[in-house]
N, C-alpha and C. Protein backbone atom coordinates (compact mmCIF):
# COMPACT_ATOMS: atom_id res chain seq x y z
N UNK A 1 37.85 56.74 36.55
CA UNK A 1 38.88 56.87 35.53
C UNK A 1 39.09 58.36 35.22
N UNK A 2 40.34 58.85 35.49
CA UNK A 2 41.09 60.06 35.24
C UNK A 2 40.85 60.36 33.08
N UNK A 3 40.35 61.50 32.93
CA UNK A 3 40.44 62.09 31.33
C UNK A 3 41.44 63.55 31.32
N UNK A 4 42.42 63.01 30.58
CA UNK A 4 43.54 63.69 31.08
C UNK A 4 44.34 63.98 29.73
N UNK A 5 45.18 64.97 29.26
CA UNK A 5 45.32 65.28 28.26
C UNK A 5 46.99 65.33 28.32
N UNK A 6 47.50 65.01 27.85
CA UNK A 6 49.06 64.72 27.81
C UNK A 6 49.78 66.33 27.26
N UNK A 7 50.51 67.12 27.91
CA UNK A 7 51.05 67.88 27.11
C UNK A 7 52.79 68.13 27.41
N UNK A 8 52.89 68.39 26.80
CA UNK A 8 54.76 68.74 26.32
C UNK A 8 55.17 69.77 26.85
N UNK A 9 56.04 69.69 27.77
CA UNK A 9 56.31 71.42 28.43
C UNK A 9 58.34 71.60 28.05
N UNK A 10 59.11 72.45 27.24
CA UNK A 10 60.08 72.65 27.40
C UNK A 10 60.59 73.75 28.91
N UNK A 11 61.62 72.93 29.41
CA UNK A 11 62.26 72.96 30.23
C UNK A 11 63.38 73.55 30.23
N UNK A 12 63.15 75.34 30.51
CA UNK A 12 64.84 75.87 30.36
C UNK A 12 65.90 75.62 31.50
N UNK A 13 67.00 76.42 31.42
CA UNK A 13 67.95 76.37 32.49
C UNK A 13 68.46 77.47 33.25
N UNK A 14 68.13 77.69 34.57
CA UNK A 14 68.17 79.34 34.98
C UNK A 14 70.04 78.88 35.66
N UNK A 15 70.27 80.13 35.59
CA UNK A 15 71.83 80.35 35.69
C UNK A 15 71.88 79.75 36.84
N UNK A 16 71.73 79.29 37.58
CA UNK A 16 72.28 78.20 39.03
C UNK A 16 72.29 76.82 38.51
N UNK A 17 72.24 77.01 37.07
CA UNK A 17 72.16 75.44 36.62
C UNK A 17 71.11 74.30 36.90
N UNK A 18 69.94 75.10 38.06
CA UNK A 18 68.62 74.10 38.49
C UNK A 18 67.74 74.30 37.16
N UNK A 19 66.88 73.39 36.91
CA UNK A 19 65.96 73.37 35.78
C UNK A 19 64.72 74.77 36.19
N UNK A 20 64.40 75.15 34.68
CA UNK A 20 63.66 76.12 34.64
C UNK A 20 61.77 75.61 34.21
N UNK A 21 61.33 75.01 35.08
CA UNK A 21 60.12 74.57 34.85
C UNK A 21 59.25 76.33 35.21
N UNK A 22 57.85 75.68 33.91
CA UNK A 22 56.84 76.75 34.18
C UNK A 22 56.56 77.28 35.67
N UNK A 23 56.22 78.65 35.48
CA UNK A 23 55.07 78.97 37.14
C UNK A 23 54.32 78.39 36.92
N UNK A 24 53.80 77.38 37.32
CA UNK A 24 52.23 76.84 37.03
C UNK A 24 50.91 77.49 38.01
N UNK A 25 52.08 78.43 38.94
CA UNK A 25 51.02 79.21 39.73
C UNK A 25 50.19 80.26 39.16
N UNK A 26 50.95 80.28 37.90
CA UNK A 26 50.46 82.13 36.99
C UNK A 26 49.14 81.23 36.38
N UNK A 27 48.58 80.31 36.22
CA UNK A 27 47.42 79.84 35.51
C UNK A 27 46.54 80.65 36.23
N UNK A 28 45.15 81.29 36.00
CA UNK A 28 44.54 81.38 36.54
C UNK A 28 43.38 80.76 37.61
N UNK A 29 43.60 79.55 37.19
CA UNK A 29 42.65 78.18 37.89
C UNK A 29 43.69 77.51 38.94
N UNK A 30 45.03 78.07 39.50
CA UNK A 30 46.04 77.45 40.26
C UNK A 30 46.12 78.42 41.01
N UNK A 31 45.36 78.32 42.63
CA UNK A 31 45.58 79.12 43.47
C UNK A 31 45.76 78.89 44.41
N UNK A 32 46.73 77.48 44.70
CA UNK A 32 47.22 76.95 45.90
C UNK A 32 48.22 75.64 44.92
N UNK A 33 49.47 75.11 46.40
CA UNK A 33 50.05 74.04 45.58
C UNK A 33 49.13 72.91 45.49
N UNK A 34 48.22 72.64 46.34
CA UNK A 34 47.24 71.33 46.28
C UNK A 34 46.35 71.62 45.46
N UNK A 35 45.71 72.72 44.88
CA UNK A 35 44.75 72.01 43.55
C UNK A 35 46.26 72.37 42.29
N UNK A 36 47.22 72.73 42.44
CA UNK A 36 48.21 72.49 41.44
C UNK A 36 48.21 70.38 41.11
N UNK A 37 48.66 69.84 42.46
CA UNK A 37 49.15 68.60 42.58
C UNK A 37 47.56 67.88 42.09
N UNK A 38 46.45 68.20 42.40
CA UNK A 38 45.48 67.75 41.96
C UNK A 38 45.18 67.58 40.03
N UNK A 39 46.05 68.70 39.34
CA UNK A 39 46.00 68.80 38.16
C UNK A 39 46.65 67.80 37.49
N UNK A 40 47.46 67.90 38.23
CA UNK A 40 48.50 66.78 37.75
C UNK A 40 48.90 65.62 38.40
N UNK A 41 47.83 64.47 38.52
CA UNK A 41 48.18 63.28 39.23
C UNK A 41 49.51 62.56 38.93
N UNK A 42 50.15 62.43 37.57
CA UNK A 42 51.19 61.46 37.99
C UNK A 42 52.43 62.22 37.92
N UNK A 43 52.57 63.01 38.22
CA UNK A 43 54.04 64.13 38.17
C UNK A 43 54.72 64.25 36.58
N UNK A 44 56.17 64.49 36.81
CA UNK A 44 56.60 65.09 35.60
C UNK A 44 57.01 63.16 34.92
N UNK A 45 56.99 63.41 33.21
CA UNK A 45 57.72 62.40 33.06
C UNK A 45 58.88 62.78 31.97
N UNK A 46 60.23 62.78 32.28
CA UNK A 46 61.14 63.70 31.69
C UNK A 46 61.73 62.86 30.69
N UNK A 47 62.31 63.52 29.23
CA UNK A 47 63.08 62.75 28.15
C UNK A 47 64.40 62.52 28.62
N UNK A 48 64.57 61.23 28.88
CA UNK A 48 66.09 60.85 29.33
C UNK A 48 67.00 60.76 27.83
N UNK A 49 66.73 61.03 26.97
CA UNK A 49 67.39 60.90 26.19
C UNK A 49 68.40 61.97 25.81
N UNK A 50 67.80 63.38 26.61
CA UNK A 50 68.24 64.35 26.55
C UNK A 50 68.07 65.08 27.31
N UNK A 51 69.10 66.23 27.99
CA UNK A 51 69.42 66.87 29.05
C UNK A 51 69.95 68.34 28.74
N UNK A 52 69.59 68.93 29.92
CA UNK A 52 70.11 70.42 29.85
C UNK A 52 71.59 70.71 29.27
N UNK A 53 72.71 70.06 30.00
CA UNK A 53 74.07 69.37 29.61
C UNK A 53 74.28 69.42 28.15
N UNK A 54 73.28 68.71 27.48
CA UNK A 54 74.03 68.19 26.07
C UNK A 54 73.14 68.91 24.96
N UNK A 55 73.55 68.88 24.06
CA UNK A 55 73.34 69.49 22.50
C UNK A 55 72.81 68.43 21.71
N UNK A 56 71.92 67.67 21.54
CA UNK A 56 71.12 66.98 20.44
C UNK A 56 70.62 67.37 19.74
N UNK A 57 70.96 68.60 18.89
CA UNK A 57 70.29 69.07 17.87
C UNK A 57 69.21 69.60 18.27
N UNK A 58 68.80 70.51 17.14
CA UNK A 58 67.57 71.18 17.43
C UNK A 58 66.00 71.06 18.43
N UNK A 59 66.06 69.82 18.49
CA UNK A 59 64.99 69.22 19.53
C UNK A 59 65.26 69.32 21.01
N UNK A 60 66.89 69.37 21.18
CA UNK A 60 67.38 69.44 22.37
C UNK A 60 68.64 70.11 22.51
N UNK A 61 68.88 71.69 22.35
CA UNK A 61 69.32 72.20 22.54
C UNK A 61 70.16 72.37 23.83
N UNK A 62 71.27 73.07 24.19
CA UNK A 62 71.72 72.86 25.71
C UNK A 62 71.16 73.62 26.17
N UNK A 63 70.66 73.81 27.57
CA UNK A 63 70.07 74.05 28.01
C UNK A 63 68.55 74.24 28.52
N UNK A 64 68.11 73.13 27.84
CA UNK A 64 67.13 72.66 27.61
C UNK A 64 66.80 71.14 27.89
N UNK A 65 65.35 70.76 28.22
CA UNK A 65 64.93 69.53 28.10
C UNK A 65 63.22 69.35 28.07
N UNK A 66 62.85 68.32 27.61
CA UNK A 66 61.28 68.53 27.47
C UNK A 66 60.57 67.32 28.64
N UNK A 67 60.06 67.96 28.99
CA UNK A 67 59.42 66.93 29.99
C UNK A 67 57.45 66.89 29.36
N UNK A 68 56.74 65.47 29.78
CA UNK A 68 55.57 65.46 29.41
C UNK A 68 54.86 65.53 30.74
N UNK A 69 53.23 66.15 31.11
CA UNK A 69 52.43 66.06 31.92
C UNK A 69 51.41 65.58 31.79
N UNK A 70 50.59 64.84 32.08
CA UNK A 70 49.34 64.26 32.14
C UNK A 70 48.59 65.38 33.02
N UNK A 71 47.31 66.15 32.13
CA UNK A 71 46.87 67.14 33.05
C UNK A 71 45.61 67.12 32.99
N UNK A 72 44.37 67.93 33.44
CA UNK A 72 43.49 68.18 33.78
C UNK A 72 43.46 68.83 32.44
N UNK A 73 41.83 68.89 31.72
CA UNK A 73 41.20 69.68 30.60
C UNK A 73 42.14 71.35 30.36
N UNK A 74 41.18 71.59 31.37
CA UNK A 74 41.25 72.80 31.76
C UNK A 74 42.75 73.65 32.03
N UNK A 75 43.60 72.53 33.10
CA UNK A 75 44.57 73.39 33.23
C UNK A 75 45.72 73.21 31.77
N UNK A 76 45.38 72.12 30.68
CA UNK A 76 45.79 72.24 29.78
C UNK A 76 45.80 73.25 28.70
N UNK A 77 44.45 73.94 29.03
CA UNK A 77 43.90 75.06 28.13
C UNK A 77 44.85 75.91 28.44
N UNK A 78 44.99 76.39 29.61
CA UNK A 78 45.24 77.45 30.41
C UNK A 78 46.67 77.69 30.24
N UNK A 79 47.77 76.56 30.30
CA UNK A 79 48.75 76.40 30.32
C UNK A 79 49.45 76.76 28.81
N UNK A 80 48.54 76.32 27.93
CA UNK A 80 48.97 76.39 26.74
C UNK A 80 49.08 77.89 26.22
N UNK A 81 47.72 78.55 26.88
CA UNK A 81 47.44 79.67 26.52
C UNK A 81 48.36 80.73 27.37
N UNK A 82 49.23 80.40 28.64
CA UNK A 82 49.92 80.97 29.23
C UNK A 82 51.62 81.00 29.02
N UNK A 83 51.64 79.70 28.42
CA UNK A 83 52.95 79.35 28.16
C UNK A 83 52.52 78.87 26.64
N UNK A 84 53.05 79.96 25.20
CA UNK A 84 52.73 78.95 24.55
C UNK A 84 53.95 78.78 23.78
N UNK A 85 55.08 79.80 24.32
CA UNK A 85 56.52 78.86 23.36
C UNK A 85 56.91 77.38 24.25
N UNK A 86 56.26 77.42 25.44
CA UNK A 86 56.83 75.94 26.34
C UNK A 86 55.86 75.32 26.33
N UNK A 87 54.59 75.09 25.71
CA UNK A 87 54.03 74.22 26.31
C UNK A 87 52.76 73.83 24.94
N UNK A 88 52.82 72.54 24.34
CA UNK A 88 52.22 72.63 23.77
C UNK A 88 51.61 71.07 23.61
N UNK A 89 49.93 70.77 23.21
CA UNK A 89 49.19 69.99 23.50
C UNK A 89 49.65 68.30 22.54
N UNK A 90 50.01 67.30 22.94
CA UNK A 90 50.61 66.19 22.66
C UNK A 90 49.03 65.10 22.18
N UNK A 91 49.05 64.12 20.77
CA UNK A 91 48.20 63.40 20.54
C UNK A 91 48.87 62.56 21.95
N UNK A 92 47.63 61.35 21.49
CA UNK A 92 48.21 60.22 22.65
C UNK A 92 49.09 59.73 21.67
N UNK A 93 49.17 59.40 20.57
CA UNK A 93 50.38 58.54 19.56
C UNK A 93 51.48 58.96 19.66
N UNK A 94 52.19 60.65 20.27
CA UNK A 94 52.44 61.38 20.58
C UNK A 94 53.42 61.07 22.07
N UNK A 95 52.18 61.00 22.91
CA UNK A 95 52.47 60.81 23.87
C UNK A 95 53.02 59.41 24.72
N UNK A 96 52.36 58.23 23.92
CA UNK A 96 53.02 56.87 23.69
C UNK A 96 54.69 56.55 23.33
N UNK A 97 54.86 57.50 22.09
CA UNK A 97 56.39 57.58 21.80
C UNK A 97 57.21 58.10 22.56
N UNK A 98 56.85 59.33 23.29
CA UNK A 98 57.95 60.17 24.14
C UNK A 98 57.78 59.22 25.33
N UNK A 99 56.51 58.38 25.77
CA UNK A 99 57.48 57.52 27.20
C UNK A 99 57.57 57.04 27.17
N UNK A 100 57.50 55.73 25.96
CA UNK A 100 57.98 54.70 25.43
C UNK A 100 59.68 55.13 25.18
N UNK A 101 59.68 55.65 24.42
CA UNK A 101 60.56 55.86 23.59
C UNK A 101 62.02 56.74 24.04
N UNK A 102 61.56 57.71 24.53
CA UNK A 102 62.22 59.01 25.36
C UNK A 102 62.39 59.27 26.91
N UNK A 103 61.26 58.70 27.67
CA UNK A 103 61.25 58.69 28.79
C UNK A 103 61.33 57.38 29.78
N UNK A 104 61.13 56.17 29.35
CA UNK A 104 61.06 54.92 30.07
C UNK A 104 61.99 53.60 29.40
N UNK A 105 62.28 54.35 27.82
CA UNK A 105 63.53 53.49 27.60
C UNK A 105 64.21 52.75 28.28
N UNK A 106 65.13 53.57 29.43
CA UNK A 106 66.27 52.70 30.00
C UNK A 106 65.68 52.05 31.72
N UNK A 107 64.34 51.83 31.70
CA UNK A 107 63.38 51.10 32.52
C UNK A 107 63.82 49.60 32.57
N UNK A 108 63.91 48.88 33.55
CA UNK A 108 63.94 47.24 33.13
C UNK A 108 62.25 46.36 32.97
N UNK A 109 62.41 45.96 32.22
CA UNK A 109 61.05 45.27 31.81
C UNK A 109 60.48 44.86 33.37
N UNK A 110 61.42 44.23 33.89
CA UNK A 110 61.06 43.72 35.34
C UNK A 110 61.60 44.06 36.15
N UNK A 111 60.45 43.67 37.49
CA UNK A 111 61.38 44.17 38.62
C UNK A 111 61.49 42.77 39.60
N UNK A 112 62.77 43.18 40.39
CA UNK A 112 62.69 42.02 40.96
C UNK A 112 62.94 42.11 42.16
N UNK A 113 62.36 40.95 43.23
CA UNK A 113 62.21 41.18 44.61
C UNK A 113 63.25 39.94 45.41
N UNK A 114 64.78 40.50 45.13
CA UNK A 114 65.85 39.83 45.59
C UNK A 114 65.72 39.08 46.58
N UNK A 115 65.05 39.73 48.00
CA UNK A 115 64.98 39.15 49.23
C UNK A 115 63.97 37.63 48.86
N UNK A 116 63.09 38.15 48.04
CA UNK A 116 62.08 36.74 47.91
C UNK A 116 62.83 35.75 47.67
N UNK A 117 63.29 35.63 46.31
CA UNK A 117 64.11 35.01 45.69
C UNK A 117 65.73 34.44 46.27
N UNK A 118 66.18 34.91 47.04
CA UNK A 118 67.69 34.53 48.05
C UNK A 118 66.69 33.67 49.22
N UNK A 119 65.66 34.41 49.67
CA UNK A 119 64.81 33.32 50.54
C UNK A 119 64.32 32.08 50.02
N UNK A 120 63.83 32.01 48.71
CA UNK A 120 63.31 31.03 48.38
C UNK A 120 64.30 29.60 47.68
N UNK A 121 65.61 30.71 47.53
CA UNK A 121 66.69 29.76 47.10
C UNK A 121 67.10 28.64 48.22
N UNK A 122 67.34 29.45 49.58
CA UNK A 122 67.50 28.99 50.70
C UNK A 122 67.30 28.12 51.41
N UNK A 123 65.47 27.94 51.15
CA UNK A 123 64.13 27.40 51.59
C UNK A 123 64.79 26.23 50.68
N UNK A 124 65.32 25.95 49.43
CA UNK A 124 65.51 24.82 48.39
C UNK A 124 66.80 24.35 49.06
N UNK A 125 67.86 25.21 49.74
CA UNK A 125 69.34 24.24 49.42
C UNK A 125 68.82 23.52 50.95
N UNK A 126 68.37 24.56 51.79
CA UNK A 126 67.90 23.76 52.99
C UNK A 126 66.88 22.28 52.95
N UNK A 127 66.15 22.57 52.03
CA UNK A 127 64.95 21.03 52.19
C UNK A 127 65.35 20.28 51.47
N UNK A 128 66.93 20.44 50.23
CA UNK A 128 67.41 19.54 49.92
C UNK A 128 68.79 18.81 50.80
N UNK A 129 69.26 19.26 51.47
CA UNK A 129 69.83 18.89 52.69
C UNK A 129 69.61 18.11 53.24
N UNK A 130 68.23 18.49 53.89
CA UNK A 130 67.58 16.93 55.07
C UNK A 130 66.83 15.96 53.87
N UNK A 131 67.13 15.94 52.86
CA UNK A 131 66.49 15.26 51.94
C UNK A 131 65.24 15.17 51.97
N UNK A 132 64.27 16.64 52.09
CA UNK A 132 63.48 16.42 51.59
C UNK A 132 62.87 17.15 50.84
N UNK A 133 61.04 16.78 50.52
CA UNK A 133 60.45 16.64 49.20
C UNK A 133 60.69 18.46 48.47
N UNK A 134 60.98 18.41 47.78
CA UNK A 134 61.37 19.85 46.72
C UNK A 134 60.15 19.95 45.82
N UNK A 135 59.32 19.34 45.62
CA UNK A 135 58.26 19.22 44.48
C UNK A 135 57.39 20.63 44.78
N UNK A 136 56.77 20.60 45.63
CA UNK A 136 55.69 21.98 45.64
C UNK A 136 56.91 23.62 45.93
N UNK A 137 58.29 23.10 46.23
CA UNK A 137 58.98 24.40 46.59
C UNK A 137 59.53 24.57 45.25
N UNK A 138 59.80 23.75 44.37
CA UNK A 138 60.34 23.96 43.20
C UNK A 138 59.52 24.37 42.19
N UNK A 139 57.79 24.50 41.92
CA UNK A 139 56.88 25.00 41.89
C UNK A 139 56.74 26.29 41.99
N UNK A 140 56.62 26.44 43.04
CA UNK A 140 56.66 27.81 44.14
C UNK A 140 57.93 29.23 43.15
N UNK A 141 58.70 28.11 43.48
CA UNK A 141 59.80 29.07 42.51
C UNK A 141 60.16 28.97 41.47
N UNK A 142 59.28 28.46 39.82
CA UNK A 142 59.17 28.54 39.12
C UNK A 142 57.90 29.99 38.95
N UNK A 143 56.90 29.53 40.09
CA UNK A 143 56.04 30.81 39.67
C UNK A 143 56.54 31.96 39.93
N UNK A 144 57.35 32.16 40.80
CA UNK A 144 58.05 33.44 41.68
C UNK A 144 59.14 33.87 39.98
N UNK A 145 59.99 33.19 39.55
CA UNK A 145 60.46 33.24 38.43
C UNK A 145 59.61 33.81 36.86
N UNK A 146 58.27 33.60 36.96
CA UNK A 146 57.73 33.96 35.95
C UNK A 146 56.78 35.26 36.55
N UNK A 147 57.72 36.80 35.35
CA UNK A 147 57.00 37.91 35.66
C UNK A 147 55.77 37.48 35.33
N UNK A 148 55.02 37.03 34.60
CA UNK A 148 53.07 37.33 34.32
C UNK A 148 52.68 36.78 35.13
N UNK A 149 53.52 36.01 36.29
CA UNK A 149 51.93 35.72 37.93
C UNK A 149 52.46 35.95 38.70
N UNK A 150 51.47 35.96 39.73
CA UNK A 150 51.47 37.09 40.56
C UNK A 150 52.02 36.57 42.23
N UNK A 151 52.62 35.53 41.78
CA UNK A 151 53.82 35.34 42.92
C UNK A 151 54.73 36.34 43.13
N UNK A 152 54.92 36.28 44.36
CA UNK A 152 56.08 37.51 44.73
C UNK A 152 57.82 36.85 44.10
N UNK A 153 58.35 37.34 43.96
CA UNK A 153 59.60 36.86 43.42
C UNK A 153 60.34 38.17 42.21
N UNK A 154 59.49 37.88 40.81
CA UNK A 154 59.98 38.66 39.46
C UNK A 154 58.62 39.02 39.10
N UNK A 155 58.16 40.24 38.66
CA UNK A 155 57.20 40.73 38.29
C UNK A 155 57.30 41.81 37.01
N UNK A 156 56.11 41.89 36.44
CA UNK A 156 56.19 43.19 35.07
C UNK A 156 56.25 43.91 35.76
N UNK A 157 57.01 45.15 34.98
CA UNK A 157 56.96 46.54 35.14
C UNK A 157 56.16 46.80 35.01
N UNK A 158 55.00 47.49 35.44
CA UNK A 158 53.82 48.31 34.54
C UNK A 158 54.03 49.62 34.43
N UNK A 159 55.12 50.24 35.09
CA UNK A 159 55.62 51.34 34.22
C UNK A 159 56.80 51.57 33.19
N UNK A 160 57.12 50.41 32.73
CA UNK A 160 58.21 50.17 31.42
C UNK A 160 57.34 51.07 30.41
N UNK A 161 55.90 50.73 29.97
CA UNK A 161 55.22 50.60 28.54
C UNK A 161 54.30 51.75 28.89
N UNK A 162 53.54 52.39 27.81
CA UNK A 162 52.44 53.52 28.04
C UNK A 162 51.00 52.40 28.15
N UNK A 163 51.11 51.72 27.83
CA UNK A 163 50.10 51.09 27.69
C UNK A 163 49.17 50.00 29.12
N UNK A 164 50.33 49.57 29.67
CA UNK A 164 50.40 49.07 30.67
C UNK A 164 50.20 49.95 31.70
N UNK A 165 51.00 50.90 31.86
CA UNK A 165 51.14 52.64 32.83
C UNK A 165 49.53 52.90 32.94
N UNK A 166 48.96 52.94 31.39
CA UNK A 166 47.91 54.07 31.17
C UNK A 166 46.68 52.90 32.40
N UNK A 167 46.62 51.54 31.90
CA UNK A 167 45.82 50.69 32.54
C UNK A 167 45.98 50.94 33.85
N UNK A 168 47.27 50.10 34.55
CA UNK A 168 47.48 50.57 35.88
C UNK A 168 47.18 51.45 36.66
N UNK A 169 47.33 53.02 36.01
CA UNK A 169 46.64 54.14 36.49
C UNK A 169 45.37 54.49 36.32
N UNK A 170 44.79 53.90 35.47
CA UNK A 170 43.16 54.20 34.93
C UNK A 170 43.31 55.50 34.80
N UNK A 171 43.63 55.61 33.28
CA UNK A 171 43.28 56.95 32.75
C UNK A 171 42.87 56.97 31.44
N UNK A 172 42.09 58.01 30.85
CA UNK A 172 41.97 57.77 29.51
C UNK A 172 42.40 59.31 28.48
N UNK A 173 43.21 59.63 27.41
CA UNK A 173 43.39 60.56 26.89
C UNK A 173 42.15 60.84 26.12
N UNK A 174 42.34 62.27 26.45
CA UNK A 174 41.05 63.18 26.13
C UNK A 174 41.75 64.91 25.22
N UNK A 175 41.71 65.25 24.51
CA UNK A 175 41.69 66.15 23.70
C UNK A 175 41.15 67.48 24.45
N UNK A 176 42.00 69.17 23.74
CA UNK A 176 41.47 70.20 24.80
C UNK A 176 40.40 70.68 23.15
């Protein structure tokens, strides 16, 4: 299990209009891109609620956007202490709201696996055709229909929720 500290990095906008993320190379403990990618196992997770583009008030100015990182102790220290108008250390209650809330919002609870489901429809108009028995296929695709088992068909997101995410990934928030 990953102990990993959630922090908040603002995101300027350099005149080509591409996003202005930190050097994360200027840390002193980042001296290649692979122990960079090592710091940070699950990449960026960005506030869709707001964008470089638009003006939301003071929290989200144009040209601007805040993205969160799940990081390593250390390179949290470092980061903070290197960047400290962009980058600053997030509770987990904190960090629950911005990807709940800000970042995974417009997520669908479920996902769904079309091909299963057009197959399994198929498998039904066909065995009701030659008239026969539907009982264990109609089964079959009731479970495929219900995200909480683990039939292939419709399934949870486990990255909709922080909570679900945090399990899935085995991690636990840890404080610098």
């Amino acid at each position: 299990m990953f102990s990993l500290v959630p922090i908040k990095v603002k995101i300027g906008l350099r005149a080509n209009g591409h996003a202005d993320h930190p050097n994360w190379l200027l840390l002193p403990m980042i001296t290649s891109e692979d122990q960079l990618k090592a710091n940070i196992p699950y990449g960026w997770h960005y506030d869709k609620s707001c964008g470089h583009q638009e003006d939301n008030g003071s929290d989200s100015p144009h040209g601007m956007q805040w993205g969160m990182l799940l990081v390593e102790k250390d390179f949290a220290i470092e980061a903070i202490a290197i960047f400290p108008s962009l980058v600053s250390e997030m509770t987990e209650t904190e960090a629950e709201d911005f990807y709940d809330n800000r970042c995974c919002k417009h997520i669908l609870e479920n996902k769904i696996n079309s091909t299963v489901l057009d197959d399994l429809y198929k498998e039904l108009i066909l065995t009701e055709k030659i008239k026969g028995n539907t009982t264990a296929l109609e089964a079959k695709i009731s479970k495929a229909l219900n995200p909480d088992n683990n039939e292939p068909g419709i399934f949870k997101n486990k990255d909709k929720i922080w909570k679900d995410m945090k399990v899935q990934r085995k991690f636990k928030i840890v404080s610098t």
